[in-house]
PDB file of N, CA and C in Angstrom:
ATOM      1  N   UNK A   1      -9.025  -9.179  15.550  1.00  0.00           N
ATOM      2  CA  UNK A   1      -8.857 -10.008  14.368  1.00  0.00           C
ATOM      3  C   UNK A   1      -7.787  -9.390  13.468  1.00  0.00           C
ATOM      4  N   UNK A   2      -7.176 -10.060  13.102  1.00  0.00           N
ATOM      5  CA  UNK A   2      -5.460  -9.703  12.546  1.00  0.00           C
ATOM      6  C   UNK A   2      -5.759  -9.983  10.719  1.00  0.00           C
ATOM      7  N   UNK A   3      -5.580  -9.036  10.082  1.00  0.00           N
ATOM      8  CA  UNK A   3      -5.416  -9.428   8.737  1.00  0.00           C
ATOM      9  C   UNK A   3      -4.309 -10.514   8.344  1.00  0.00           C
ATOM     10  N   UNK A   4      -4.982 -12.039   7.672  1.00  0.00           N
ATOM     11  CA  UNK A   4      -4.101 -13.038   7.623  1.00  0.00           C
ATOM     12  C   UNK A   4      -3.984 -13.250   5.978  1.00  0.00           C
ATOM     13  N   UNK A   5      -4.108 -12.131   5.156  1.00  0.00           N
ATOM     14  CA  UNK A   5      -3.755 -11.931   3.728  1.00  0.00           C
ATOM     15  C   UNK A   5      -2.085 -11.422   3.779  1.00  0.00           C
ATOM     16  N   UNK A   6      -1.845 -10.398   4.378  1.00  0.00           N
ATOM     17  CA  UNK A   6      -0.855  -9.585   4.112  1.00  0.00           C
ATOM     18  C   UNK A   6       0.448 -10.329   3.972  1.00  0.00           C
ATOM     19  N   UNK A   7       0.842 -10.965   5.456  1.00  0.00           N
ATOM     20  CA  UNK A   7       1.680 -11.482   5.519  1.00  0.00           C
ATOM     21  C   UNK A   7       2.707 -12.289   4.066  1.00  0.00           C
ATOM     22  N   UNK A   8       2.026 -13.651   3.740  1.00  0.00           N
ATOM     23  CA  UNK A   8       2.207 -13.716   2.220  1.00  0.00           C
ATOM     24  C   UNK A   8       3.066 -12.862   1.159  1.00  0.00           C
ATOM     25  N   UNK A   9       2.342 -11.780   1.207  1.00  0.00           N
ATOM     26  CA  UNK A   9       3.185 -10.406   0.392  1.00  0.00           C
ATOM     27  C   UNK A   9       3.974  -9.669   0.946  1.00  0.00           C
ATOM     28  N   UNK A  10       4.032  -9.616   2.575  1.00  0.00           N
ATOM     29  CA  UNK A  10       5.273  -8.478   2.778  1.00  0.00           C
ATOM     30  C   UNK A  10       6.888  -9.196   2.230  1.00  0.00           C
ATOM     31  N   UNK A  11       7.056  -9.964   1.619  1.00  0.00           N
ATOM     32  CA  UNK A  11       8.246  -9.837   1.279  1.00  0.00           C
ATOM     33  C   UNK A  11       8.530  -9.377  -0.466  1.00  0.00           C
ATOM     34  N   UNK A  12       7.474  -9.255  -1.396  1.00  0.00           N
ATOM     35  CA  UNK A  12       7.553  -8.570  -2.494  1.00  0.00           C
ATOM     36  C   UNK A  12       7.831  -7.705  -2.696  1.00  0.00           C
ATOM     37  N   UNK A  13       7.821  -6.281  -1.721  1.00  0.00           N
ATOM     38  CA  UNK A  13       8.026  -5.222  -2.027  1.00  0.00           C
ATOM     39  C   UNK A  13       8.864  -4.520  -0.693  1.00  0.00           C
ATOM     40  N   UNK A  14       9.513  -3.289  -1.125  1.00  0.00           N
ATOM     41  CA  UNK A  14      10.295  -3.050  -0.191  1.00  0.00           C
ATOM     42  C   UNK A  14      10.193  -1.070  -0.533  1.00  0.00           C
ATOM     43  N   UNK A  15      10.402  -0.323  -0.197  1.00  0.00           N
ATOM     44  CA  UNK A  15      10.883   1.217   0.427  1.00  0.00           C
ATOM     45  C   UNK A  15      12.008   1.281  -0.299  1.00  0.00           C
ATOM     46  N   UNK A  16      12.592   0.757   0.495  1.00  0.00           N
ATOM     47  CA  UNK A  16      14.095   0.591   0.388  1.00  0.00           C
ATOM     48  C   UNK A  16      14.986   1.411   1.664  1.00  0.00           C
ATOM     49  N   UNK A  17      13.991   1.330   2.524  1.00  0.00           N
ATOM     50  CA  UNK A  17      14.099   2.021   3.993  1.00  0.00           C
ATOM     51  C   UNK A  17      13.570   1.249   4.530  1.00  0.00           C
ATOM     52  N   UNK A  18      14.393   0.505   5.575  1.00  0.00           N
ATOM     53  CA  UNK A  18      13.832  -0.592   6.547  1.00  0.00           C
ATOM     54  C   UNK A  18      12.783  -0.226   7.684  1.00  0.00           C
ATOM     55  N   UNK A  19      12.845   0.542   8.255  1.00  0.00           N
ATOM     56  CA  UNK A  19      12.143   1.809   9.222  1.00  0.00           C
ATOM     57  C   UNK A  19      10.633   1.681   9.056  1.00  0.00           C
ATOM     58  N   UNK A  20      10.364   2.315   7.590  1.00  0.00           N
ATOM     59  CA  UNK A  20       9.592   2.794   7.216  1.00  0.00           C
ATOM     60  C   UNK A  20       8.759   0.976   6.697  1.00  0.00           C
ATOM     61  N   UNK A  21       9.391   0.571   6.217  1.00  0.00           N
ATOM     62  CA  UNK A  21       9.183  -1.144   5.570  1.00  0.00           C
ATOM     63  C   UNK A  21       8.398  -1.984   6.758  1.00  0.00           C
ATOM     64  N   UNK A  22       9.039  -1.655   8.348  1.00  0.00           N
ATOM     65  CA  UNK A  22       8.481  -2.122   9.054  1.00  0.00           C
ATOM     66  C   UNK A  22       7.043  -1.306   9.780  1.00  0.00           C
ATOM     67  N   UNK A  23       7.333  -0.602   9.118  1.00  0.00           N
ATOM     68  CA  UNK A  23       6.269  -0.006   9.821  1.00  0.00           C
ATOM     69  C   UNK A  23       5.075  -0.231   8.955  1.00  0.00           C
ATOM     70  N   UNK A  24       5.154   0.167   7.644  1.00  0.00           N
ATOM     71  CA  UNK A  24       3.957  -0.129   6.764  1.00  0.00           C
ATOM     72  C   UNK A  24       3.805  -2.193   7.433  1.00  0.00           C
ATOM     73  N   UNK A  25       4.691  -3.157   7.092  1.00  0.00           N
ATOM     74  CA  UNK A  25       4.010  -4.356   7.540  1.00  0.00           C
ATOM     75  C   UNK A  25       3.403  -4.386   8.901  1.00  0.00           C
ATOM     76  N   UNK A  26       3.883  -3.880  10.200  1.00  0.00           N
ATOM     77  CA  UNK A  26       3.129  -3.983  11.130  1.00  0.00           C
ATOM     78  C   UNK A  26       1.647  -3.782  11.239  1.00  0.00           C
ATOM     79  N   UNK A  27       1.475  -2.172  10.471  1.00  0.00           N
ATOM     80  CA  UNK A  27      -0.048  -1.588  10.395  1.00  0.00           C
ATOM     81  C   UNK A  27      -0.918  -2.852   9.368  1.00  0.00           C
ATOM     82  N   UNK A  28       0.109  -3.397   8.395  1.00  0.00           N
ATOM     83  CA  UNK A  28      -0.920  -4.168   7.598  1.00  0.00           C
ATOM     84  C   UNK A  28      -1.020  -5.898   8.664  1.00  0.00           C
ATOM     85  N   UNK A  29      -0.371  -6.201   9.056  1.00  0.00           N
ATOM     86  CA  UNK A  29      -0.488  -7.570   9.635  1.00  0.00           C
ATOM     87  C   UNK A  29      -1.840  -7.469  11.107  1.00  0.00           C
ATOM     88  N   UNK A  30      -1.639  -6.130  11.884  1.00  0.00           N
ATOM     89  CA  UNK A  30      -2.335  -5.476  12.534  1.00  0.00           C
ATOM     90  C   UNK A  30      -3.558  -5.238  12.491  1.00  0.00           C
ATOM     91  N   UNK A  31      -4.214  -5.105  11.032  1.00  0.00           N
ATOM     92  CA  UNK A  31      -4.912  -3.956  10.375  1.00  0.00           C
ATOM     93  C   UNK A  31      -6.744  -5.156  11.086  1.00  0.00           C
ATOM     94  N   UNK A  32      -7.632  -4.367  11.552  1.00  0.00           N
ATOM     95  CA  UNK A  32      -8.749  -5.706  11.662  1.00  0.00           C
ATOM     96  C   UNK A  32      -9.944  -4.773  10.558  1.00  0.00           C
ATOM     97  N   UNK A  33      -9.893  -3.978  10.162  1.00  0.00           N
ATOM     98  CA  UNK A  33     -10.545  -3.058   9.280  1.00  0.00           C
ATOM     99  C   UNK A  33      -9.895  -2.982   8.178  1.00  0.00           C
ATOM    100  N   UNK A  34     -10.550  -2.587   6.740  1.00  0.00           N
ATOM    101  CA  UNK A  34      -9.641  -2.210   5.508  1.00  0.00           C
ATOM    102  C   UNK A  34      -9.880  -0.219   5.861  1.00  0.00           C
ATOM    103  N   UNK A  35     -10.487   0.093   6.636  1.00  0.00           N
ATOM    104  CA  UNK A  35     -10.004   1.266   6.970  1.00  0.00           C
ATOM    105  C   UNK A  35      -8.758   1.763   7.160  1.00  0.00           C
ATOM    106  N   UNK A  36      -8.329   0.160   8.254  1.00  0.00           N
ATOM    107  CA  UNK A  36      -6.936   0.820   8.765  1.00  0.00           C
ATOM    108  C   UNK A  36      -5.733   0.123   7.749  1.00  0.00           C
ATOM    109  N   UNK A  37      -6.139  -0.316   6.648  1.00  0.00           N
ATOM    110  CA  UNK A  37      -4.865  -0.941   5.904  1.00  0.00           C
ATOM    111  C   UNK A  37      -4.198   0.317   5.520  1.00  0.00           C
ATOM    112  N   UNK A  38      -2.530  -0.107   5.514  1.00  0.00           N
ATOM    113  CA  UNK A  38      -1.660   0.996   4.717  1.00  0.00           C
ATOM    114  C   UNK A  38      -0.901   0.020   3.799  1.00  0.00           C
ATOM    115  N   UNK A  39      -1.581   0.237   2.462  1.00  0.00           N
ATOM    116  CA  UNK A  39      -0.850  -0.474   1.767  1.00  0.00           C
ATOM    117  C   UNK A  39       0.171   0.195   0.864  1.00  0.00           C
ATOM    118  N   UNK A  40       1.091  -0.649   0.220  1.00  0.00           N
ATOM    119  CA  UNK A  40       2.428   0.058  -0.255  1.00  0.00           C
ATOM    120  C   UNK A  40       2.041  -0.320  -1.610  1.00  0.00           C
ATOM    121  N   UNK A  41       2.411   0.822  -2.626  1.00  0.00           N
ATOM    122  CA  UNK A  41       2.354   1.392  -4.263  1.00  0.00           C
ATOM    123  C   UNK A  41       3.493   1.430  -4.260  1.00  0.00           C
ATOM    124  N   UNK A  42       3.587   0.554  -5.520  1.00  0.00           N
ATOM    125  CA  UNK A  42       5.042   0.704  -5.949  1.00  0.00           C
ATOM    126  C   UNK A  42       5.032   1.576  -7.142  1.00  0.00           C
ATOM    127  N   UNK A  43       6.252   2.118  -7.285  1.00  0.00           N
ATOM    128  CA  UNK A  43       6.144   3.771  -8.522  1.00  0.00           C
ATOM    129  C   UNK A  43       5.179   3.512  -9.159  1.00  0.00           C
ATOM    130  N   UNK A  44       5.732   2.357  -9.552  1.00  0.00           N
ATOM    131  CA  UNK A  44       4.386   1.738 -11.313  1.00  0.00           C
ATOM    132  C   UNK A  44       3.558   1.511 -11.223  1.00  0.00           C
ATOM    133  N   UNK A  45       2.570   1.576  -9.984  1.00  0.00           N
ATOM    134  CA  UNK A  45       1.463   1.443  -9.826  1.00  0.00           C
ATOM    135  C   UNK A  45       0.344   3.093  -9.790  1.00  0.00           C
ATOM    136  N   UNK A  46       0.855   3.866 -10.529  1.00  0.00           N
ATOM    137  CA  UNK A  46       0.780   5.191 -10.696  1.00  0.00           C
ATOM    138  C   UNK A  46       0.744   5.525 -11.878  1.00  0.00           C
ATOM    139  N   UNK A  47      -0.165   6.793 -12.112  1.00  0.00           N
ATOM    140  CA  UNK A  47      -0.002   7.125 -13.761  1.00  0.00           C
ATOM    141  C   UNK A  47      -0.106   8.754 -13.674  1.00  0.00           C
ATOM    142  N   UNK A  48       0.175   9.275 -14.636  1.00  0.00           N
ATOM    143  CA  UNK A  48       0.288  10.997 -14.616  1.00  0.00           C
ATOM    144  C   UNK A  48       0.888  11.589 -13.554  1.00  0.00           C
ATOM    145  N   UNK A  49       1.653  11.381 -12.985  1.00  0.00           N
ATOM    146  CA  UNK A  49       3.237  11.583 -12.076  1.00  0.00           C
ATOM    147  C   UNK A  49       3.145  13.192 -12.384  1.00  0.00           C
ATOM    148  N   UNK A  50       3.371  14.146 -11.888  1.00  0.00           N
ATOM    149  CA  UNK A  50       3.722  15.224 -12.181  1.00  0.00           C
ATOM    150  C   UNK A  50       3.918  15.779 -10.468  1.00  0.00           C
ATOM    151  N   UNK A  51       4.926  16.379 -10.593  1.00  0.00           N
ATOM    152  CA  UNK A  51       5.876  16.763  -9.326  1.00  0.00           C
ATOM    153  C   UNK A  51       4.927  18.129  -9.003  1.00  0.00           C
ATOM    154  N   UNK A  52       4.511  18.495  -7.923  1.00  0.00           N
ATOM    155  CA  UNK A  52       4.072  20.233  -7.368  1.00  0.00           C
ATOM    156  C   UNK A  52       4.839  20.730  -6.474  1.00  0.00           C
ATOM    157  N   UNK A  53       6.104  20.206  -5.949  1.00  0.00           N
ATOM    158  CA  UNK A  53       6.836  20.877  -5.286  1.00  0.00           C
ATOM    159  C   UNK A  53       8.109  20.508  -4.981  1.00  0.00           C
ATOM    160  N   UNK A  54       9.002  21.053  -4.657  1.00  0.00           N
ATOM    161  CA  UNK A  54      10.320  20.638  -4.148  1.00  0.00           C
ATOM    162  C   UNK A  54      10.997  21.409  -3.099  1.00  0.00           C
ATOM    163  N   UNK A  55      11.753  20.966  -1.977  1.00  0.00           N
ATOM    164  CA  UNK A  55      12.097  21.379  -0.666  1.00  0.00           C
ATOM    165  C   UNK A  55      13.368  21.071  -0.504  1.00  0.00           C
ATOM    166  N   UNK A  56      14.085  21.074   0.449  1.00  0.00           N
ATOM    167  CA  UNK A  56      15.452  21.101   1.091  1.00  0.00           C
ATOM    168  C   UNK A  56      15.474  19.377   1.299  1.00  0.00           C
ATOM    169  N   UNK A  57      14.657  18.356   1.236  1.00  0.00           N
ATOM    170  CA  UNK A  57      15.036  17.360   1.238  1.00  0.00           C
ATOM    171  C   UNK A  57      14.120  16.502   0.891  1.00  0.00           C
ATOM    172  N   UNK A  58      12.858  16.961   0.117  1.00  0.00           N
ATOM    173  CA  UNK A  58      12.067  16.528  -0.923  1.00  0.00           C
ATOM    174  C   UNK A  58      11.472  16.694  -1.600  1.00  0.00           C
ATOM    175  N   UNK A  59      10.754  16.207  -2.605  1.00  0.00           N
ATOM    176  CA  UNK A  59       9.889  16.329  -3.981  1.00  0.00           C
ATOM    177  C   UNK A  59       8.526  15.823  -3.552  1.00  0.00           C
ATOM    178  N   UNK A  60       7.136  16.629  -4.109  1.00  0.00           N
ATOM    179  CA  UNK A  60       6.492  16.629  -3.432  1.00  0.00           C
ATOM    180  C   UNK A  60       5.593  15.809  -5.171  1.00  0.00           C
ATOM    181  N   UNK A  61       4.892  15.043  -5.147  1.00  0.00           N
ATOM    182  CA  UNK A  61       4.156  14.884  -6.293  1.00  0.00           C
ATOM    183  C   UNK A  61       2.718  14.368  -6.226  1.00  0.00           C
ATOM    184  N   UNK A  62       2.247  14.915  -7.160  1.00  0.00           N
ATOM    185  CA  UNK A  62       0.427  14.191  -7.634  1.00  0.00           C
ATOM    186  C   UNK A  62       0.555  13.132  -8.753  1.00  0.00           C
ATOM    187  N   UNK A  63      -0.331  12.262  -8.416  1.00  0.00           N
ATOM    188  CA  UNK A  63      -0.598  10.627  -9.165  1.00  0.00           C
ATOM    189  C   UNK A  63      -1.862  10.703  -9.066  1.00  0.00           C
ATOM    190  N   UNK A  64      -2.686   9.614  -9.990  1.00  0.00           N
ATOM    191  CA  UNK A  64      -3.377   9.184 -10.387  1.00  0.00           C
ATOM    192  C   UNK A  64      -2.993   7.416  -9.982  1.00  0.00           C
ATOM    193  N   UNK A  65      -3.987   6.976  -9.088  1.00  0.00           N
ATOM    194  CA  UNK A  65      -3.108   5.539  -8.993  1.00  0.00           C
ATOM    195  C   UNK A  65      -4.156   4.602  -9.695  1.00  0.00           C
ATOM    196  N   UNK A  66      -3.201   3.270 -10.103  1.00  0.00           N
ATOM    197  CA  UNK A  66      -3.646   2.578 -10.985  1.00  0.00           C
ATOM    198  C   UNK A  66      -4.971   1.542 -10.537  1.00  0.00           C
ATOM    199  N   UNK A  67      -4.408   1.088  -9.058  1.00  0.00           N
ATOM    200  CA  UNK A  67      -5.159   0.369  -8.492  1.00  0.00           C
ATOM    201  C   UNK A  67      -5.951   1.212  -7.477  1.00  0.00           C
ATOM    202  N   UNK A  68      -7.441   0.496  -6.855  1.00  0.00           N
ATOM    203  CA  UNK A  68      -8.644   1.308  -5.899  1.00  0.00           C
ATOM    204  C   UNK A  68      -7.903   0.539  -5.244  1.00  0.00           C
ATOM    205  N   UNK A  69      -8.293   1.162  -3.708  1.00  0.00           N
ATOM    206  CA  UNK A  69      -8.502   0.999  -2.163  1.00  0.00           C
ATOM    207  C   UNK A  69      -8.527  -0.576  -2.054  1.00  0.00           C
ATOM    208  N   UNK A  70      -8.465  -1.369  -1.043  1.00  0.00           N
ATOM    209  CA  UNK A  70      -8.680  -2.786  -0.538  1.00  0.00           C
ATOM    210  C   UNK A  70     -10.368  -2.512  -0.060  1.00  0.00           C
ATOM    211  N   UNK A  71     -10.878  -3.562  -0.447  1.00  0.00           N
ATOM    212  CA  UNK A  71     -12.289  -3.778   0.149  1.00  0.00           C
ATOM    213  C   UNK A  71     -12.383  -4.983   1.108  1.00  0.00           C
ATOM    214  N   UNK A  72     -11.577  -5.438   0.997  1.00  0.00           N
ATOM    215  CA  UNK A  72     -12.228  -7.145   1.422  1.00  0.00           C
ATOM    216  C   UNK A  72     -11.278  -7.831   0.836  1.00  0.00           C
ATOM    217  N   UNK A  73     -11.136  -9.174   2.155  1.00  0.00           N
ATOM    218  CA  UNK A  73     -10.223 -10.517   1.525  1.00  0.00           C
ATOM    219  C   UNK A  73     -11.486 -11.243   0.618  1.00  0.00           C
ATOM    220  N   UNK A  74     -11.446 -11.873  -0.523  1.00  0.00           N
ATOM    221  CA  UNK A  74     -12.176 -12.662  -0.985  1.00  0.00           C
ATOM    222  C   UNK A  74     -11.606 -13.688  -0.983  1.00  0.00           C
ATOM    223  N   UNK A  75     -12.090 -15.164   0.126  1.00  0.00           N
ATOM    224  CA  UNK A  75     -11.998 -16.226   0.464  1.00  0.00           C
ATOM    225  C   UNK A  75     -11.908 -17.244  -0.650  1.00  0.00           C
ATOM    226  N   UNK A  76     -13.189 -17.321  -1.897  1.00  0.00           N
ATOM    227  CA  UNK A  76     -12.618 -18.072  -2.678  1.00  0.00           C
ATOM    228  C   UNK A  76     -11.844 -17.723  -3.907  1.00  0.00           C
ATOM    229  N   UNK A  77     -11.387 -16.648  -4.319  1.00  0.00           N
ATOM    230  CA  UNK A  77     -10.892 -16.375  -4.964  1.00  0.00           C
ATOM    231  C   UNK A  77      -9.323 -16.037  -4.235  1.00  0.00           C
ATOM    232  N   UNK A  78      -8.769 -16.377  -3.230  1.00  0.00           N
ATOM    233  CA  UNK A  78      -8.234 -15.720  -2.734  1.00  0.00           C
ATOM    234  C   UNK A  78      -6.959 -14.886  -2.916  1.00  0.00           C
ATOM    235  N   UNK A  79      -7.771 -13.806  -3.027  1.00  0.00           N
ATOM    236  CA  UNK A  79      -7.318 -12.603  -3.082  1.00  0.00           C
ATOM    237  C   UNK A  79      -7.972 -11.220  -3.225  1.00  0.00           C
ATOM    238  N   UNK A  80      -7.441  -9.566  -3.053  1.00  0.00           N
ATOM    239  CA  UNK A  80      -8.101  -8.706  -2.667  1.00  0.00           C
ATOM    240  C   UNK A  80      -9.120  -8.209  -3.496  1.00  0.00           C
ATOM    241  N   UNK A  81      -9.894  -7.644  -2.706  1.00  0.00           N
ATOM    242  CA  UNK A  81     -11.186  -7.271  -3.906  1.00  0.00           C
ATOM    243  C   UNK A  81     -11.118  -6.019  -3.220  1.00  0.00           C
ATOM    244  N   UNK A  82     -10.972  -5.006  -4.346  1.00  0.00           N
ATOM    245  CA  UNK A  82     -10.901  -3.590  -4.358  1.00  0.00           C
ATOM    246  C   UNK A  82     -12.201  -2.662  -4.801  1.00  0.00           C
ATOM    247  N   UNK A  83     -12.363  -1.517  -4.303  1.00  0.00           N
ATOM    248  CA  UNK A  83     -13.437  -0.497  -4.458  1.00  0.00           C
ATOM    249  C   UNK A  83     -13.747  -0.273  -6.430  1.00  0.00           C
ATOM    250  N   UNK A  84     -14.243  -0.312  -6.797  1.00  0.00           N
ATOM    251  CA  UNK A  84     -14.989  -0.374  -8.296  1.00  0.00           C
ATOM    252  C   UNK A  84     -14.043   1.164  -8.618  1.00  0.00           C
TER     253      UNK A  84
END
């Protein structure tokens, strides 16, 4: 059973790395569990940002994110209903 929410939204948001863009939509169009969803946060969906590391070709950081986990498609409302 194929998650038939996602689709809809993969064109709102983007990486900005195609690679990586396809790969997060595959796992979500894929996904038959909200175990296996990988869903995409966009910066602003984050709060208290503070960086713990930096490397030869990245920045490593801790968030606080704004929105919970996916729980469930809710049919009549439709749309996601997230962990409390």
């Amino acid at each position: 059973m194929q998650c038939r929410s996602f689709p809809k939204d993969l064109s709102k948001w983007t990486s900005g790395n195609k690679e990586i863009d396809y790969f997060i939509q595959n796992t979500q169009v894929h996904a038959w569990d909200f175990n296996l969803v990988l869903e995409w946060y966009p910066w602003e969906a984050f709060s208290e940002i503070e960086e713990i590391g930096k490397g030869g070709h990245a920045a490593v950081f801790r968030a606080k994110r704004k929105l919970q986990r996916i729980r469930k498609w809710d049919l009549q409302k439709n749309e996601w209903r997230r962990f409390p």
